[in-house]
C-alpha atoms as a PDB file:
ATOM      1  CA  UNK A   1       0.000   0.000   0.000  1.00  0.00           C
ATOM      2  CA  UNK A   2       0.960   3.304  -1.109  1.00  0.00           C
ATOM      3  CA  UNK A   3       2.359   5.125   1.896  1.00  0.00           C
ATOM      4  CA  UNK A   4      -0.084   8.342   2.605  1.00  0.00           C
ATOM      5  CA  UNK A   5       1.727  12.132   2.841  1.00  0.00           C
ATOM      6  CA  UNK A   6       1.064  13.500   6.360  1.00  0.00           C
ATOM      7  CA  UNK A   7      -0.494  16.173   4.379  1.00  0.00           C
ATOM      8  CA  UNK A   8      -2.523  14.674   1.826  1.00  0.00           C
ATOM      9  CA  UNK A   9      -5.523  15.761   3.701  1.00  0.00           C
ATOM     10  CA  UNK A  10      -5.286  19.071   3.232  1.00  0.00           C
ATOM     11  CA  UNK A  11      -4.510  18.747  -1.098  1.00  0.00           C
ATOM     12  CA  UNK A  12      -7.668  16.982  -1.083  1.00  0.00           C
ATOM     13  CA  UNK A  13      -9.406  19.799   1.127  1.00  0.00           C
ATOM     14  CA  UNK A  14      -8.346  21.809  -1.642  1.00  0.00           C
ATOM     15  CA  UNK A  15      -9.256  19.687  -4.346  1.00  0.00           C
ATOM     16  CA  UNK A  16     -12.662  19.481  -3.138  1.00  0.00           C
ATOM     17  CA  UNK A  17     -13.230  23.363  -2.947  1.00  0.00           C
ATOM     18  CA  UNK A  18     -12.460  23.238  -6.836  1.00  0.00           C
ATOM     19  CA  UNK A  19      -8.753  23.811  -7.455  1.00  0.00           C
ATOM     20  CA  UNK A  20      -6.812  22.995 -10.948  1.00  0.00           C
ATOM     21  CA  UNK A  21      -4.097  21.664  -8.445  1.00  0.00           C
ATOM     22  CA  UNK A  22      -2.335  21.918  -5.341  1.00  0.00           C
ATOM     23  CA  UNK A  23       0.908  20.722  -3.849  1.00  0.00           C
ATOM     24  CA  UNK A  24       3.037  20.779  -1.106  1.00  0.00           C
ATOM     25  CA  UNK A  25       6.036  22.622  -1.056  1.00  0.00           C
ATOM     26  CA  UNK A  26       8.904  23.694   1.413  1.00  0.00           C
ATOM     27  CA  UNK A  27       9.269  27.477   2.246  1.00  0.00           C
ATOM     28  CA  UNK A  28      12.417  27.611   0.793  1.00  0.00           C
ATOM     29  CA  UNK A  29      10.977  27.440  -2.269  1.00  0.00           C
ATOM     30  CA  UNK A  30       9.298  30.067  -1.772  1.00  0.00           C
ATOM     31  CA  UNK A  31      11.191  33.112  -3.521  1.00  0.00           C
ATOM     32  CA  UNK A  32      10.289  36.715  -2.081  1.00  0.00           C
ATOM     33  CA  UNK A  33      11.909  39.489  -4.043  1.00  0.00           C
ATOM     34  CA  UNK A  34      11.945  43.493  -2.786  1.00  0.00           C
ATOM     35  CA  UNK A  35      11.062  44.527  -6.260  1.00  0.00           C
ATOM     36  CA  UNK A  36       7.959  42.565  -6.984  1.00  0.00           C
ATOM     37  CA  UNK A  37       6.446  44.224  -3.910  1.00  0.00           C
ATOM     38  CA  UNK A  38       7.354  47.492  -5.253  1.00  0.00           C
ATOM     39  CA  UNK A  39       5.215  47.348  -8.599  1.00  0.00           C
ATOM     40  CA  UNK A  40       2.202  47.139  -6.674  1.00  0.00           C
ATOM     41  CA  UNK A  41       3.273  51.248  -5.876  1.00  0.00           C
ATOM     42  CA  UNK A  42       4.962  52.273  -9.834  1.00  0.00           C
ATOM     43  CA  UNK A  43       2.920  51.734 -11.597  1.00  0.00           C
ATOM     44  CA  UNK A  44      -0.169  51.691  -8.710  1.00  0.00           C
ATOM     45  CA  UNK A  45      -2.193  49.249  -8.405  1.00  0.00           C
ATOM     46  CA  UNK A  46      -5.514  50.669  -7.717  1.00  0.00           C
ATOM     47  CA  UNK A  47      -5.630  48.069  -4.409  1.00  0.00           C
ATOM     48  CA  UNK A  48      -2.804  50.241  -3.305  1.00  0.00           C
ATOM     49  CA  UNK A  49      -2.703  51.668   0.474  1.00  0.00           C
ATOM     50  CA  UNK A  50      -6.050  50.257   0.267  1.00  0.00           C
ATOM     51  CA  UNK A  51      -6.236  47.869   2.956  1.00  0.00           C
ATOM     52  CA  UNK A  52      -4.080  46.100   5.718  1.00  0.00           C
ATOM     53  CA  UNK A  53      -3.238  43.494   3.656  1.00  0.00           C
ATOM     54  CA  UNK A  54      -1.953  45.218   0.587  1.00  0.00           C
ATOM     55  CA  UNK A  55       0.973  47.566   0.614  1.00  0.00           C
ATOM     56  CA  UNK A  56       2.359  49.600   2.612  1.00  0.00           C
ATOM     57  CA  UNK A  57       0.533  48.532   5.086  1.00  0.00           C
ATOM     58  CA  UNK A  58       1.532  44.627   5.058  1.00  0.00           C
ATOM     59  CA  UNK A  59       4.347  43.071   6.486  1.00  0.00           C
ATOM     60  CA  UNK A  60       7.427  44.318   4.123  1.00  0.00           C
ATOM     61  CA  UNK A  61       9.419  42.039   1.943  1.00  0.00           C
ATOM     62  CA  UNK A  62      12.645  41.726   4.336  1.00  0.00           C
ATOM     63  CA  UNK A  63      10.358  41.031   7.443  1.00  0.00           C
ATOM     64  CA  UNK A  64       8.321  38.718   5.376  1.00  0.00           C
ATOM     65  CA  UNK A  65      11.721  36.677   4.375  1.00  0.00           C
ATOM     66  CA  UNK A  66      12.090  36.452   8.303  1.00  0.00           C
ATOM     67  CA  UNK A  67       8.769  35.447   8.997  1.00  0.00           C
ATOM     68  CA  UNK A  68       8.362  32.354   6.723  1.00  0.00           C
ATOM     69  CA  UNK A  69      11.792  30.715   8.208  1.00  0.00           C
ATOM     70  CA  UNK A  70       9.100  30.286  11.139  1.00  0.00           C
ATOM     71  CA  UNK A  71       7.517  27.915   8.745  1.00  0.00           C
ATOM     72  CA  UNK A  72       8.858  24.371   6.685  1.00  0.00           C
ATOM     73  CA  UNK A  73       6.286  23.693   4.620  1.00  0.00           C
ATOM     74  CA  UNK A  74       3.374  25.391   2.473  1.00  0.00           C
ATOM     75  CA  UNK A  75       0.463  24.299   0.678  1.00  0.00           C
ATOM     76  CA  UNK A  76       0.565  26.368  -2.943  1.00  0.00           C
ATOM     77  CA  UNK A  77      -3.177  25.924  -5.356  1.00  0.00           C
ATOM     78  CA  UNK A  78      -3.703  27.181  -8.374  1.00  0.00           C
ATOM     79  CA  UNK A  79      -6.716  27.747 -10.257  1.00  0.00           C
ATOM     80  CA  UNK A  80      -6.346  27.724 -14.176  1.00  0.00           C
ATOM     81  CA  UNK A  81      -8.945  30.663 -15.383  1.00  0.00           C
ATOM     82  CA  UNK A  82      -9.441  31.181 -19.643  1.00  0.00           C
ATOM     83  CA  UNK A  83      -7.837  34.479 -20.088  1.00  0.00           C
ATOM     84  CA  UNK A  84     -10.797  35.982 -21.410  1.00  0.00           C
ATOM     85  CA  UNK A  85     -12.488  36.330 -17.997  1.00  0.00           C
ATOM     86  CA  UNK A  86      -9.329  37.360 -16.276  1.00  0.00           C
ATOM     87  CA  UNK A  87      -9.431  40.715 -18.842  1.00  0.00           C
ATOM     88  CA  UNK A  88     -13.022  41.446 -17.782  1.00  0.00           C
ATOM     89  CA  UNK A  89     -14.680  42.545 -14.598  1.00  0.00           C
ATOM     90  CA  UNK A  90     -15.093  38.590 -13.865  1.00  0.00           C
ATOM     91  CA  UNK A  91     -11.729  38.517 -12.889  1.00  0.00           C
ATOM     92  CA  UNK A  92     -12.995  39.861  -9.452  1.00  0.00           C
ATOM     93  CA  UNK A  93     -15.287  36.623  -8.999  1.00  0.00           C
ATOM     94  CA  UNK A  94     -12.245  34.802  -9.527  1.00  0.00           C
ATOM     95  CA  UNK A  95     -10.294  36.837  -6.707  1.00  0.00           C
ATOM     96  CA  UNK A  96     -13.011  36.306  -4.773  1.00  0.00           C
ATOM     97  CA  UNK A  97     -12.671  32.349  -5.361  1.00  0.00           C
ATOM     98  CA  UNK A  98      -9.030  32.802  -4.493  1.00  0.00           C
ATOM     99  CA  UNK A  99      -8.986  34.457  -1.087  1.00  0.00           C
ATOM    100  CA  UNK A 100     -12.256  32.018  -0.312  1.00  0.00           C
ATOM    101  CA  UNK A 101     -10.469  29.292  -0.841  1.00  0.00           C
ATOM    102  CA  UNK A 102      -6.958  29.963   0.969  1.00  0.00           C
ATOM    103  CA  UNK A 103      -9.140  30.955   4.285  1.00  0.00           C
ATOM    104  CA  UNK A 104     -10.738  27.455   3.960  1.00  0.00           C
ATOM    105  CA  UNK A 105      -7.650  25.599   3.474  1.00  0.00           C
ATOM    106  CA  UNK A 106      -6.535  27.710   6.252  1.00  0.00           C
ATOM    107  CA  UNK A 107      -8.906  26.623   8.896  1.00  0.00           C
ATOM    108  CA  UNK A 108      -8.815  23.340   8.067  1.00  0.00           C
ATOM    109  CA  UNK A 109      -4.987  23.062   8.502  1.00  0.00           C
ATOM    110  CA  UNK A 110      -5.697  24.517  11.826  1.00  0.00           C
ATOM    111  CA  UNK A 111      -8.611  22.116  12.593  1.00  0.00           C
ATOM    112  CA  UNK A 112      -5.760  19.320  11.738  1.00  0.00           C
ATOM    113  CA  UNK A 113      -3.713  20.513  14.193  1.00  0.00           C
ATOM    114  CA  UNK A 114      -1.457  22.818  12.119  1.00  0.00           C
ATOM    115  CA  UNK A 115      -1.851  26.110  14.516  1.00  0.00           C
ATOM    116  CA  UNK A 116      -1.114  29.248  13.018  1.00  0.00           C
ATOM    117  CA  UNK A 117      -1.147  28.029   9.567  1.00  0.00           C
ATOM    118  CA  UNK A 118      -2.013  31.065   7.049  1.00  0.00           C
ATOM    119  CA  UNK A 119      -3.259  31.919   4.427  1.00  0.00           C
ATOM    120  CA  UNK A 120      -1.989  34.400   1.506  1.00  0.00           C
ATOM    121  CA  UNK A 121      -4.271  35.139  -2.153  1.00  0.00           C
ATOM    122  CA  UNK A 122      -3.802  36.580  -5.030  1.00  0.00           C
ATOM    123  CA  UNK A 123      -4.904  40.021  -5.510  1.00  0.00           C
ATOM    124  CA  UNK A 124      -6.451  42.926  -3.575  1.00  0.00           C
ATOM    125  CA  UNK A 125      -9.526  41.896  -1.746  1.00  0.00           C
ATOM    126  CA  UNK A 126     -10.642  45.144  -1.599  1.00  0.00           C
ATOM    127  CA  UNK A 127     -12.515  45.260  -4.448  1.00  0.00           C
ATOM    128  CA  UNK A 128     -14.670  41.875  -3.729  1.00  0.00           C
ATOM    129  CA  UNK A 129     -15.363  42.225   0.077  1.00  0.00           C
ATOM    130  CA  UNK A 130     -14.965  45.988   0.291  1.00  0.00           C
ATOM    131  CA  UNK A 131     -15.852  47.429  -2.896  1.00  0.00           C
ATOM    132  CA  UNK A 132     -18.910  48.775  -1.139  1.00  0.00           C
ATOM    133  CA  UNK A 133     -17.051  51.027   1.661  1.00  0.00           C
ATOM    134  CA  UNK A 134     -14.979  54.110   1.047  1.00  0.00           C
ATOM    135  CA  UNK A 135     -12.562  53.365   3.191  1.00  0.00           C
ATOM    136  CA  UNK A 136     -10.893  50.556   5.398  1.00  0.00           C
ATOM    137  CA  UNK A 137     -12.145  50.341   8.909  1.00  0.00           C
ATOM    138  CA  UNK A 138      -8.793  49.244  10.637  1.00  0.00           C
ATOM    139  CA  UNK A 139      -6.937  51.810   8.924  1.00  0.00           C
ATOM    140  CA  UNK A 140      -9.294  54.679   8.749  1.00  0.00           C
ATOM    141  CA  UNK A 141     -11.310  54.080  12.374  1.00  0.00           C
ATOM    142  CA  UNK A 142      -9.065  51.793  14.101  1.00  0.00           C
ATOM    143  CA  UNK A 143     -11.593  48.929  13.940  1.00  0.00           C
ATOM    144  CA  UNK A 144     -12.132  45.547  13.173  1.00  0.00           C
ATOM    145  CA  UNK A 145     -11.581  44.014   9.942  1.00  0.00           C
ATOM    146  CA  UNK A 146     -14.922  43.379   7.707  1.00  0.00           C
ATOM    147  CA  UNK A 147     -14.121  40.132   6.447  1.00  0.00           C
ATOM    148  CA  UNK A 148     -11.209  38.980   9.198  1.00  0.00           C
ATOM    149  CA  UNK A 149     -12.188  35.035   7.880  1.00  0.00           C
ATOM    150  CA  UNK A 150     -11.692  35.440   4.268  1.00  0.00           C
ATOM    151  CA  UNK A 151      -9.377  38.679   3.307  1.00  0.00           C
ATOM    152  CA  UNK A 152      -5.531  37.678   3.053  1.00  0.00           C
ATOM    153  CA  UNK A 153      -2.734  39.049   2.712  1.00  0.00           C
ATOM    154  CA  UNK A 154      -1.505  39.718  -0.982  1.00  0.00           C
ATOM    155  CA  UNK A 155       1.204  37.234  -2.661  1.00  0.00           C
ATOM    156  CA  UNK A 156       2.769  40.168  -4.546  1.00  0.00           C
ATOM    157  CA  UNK A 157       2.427  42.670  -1.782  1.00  0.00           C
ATOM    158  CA  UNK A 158       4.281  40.392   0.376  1.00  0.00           C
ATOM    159  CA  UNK A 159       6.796  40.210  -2.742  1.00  0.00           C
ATOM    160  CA  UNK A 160       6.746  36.383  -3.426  1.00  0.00           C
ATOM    161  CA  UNK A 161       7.599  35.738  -6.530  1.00  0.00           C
ATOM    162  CA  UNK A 162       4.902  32.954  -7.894  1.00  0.00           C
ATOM    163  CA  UNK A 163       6.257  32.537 -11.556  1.00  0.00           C
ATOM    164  CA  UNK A 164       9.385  31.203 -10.131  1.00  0.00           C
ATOM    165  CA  UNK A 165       7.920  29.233  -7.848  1.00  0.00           C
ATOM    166  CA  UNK A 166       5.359  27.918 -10.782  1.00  0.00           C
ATOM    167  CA  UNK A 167       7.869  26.985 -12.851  1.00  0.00           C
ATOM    168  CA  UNK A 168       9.519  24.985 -10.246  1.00  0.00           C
ATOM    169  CA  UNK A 169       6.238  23.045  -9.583  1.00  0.00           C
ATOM    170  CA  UNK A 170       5.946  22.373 -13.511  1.00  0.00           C
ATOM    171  CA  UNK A 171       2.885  24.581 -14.110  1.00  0.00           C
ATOM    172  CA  UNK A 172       2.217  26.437 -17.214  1.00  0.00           C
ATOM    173  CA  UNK A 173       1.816  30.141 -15.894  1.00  0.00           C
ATOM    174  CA  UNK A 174       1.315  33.012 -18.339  1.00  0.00           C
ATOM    175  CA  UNK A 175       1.623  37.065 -17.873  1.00  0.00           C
ATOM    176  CA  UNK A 176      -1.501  38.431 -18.273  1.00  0.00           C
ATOM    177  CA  UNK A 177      -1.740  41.840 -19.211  1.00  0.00           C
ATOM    178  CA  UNK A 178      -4.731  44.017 -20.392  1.00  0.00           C
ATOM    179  CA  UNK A 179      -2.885  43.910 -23.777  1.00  0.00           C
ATOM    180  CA  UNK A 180      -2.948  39.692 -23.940  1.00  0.00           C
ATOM    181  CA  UNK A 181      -4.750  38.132 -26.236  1.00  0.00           C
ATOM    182  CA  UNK A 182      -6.837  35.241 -25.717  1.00  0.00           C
ATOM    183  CA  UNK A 183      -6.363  33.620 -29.076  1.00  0.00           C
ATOM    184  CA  UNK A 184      -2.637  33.976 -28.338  1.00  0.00           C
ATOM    185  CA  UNK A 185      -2.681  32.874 -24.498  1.00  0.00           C
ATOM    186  CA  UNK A 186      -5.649  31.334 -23.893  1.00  0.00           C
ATOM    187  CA  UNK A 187      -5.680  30.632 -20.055  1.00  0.00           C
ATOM    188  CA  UNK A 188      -4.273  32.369 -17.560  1.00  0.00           C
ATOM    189  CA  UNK A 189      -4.053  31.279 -13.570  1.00  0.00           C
ATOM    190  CA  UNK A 190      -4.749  32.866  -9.990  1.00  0.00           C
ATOM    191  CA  UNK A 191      -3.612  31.449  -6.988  1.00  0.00           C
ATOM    192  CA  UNK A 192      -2.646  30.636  -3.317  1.00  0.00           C
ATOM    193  CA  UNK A 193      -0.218  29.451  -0.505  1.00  0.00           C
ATOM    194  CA  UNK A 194      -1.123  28.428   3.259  1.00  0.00           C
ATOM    195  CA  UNK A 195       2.069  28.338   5.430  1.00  0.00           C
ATOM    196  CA  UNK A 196       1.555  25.340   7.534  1.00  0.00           C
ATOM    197  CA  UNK A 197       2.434  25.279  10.950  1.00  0.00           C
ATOM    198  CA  UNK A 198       3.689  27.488  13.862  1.00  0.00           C
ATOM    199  CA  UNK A 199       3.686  31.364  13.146  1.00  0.00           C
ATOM    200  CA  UNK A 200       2.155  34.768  13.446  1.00  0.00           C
ATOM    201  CA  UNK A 201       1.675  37.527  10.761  1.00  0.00           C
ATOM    202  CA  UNK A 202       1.939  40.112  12.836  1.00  0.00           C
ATOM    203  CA  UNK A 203       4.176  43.058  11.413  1.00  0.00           C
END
């Protein structure tokens, strides 16, 4: 009998919430590069300063390097998306998907016993939970969070460099620009990583 991953629970958590795929990876894998973090500000993206979990606001590239030597492993998804919706407005349901499903893969590798396992998504979520408020209640009222159990913190905010990390997993990953075209590069991909185990995200 095929000897089980300790893991293997939590890829087929994530399997069942609809990812392409999902694997388990050590953090050293895991590449996290200054500059990638600094495109989100030149040129701006418009989830910029936004929210806690975008920056400048989240936990810096050189902290973030720190942090994740807290952690050995991480569970990275993917979920392959035709290009054609990620060039529309639909590309926000898919965000949506994204951040949905690294909270639930999150909580479940705490349920396991994986404490402080978290969760990091793919684009700004403050355009799918927040789109509706003006401004950010932790950072404009010094409240609570909205949406505390599904907003994450942003891969490329944080600086991690996914394409590299892609590539080393053997996925297919294309740049998709508003200037792509689907009949050149039909699909596209969005996607997560929960660090599992011991940690705190804590700035």
């Amino acid at each position: 009998m095929e000897k089980r991953h300790p893991l293997d629970n939590l890829i087929q958590h994530a399997i069942n919430l609809g990812v392409s795929d999902a694997k388990i990876v050590s953090v050293e894998e895991i590449s996290v590069e200054d500059h990638l973090a600094k495109m989100c500000e030149e040129p701006q993206c418009d989830g910029y300063g936004q929210t806690i979990n975008c920056p400048p606001h989240v936990m810096k590239p050189d902290r973030f390097r720190e942090y994740i030597g807290q952690y050995k492993l991480a569970l990275v998804f993917k979920l392959d998306v035709p290009t054609e919706i990620l060039l529309t407005d639909e590309r926000n349901d898919v965000t949506r998907i994204i951040h949905e499903t690294a909270a639930s893969i999150e909580q479940f590798a705490i349920d396991d016993g994986h404490a402080n396992s978290k969760g990091l998504a793919a684009g700004s979520y403050k355009r799918i939970f927040c789109s509706g408020y003006d401004e950010c209640r932790v950072l404009n009222e010094g409240g609570d969070c909205r949406f505390p159990n599904l907003a994450r913190p942003s891969l490329s905010g944080l600086g991690i460099n996914f394409f590299k990390l892609s590539k080393a997993l053997g996925w297919q990953i294309n740049k998709i620009t508003k200037n792509s075209n689907p009949d050149d590069v039909p699909m596209g991909m969005m996607a997560g990583i929960v660090l599992i185990g011991e940690g705190d995200l804590r700035q």
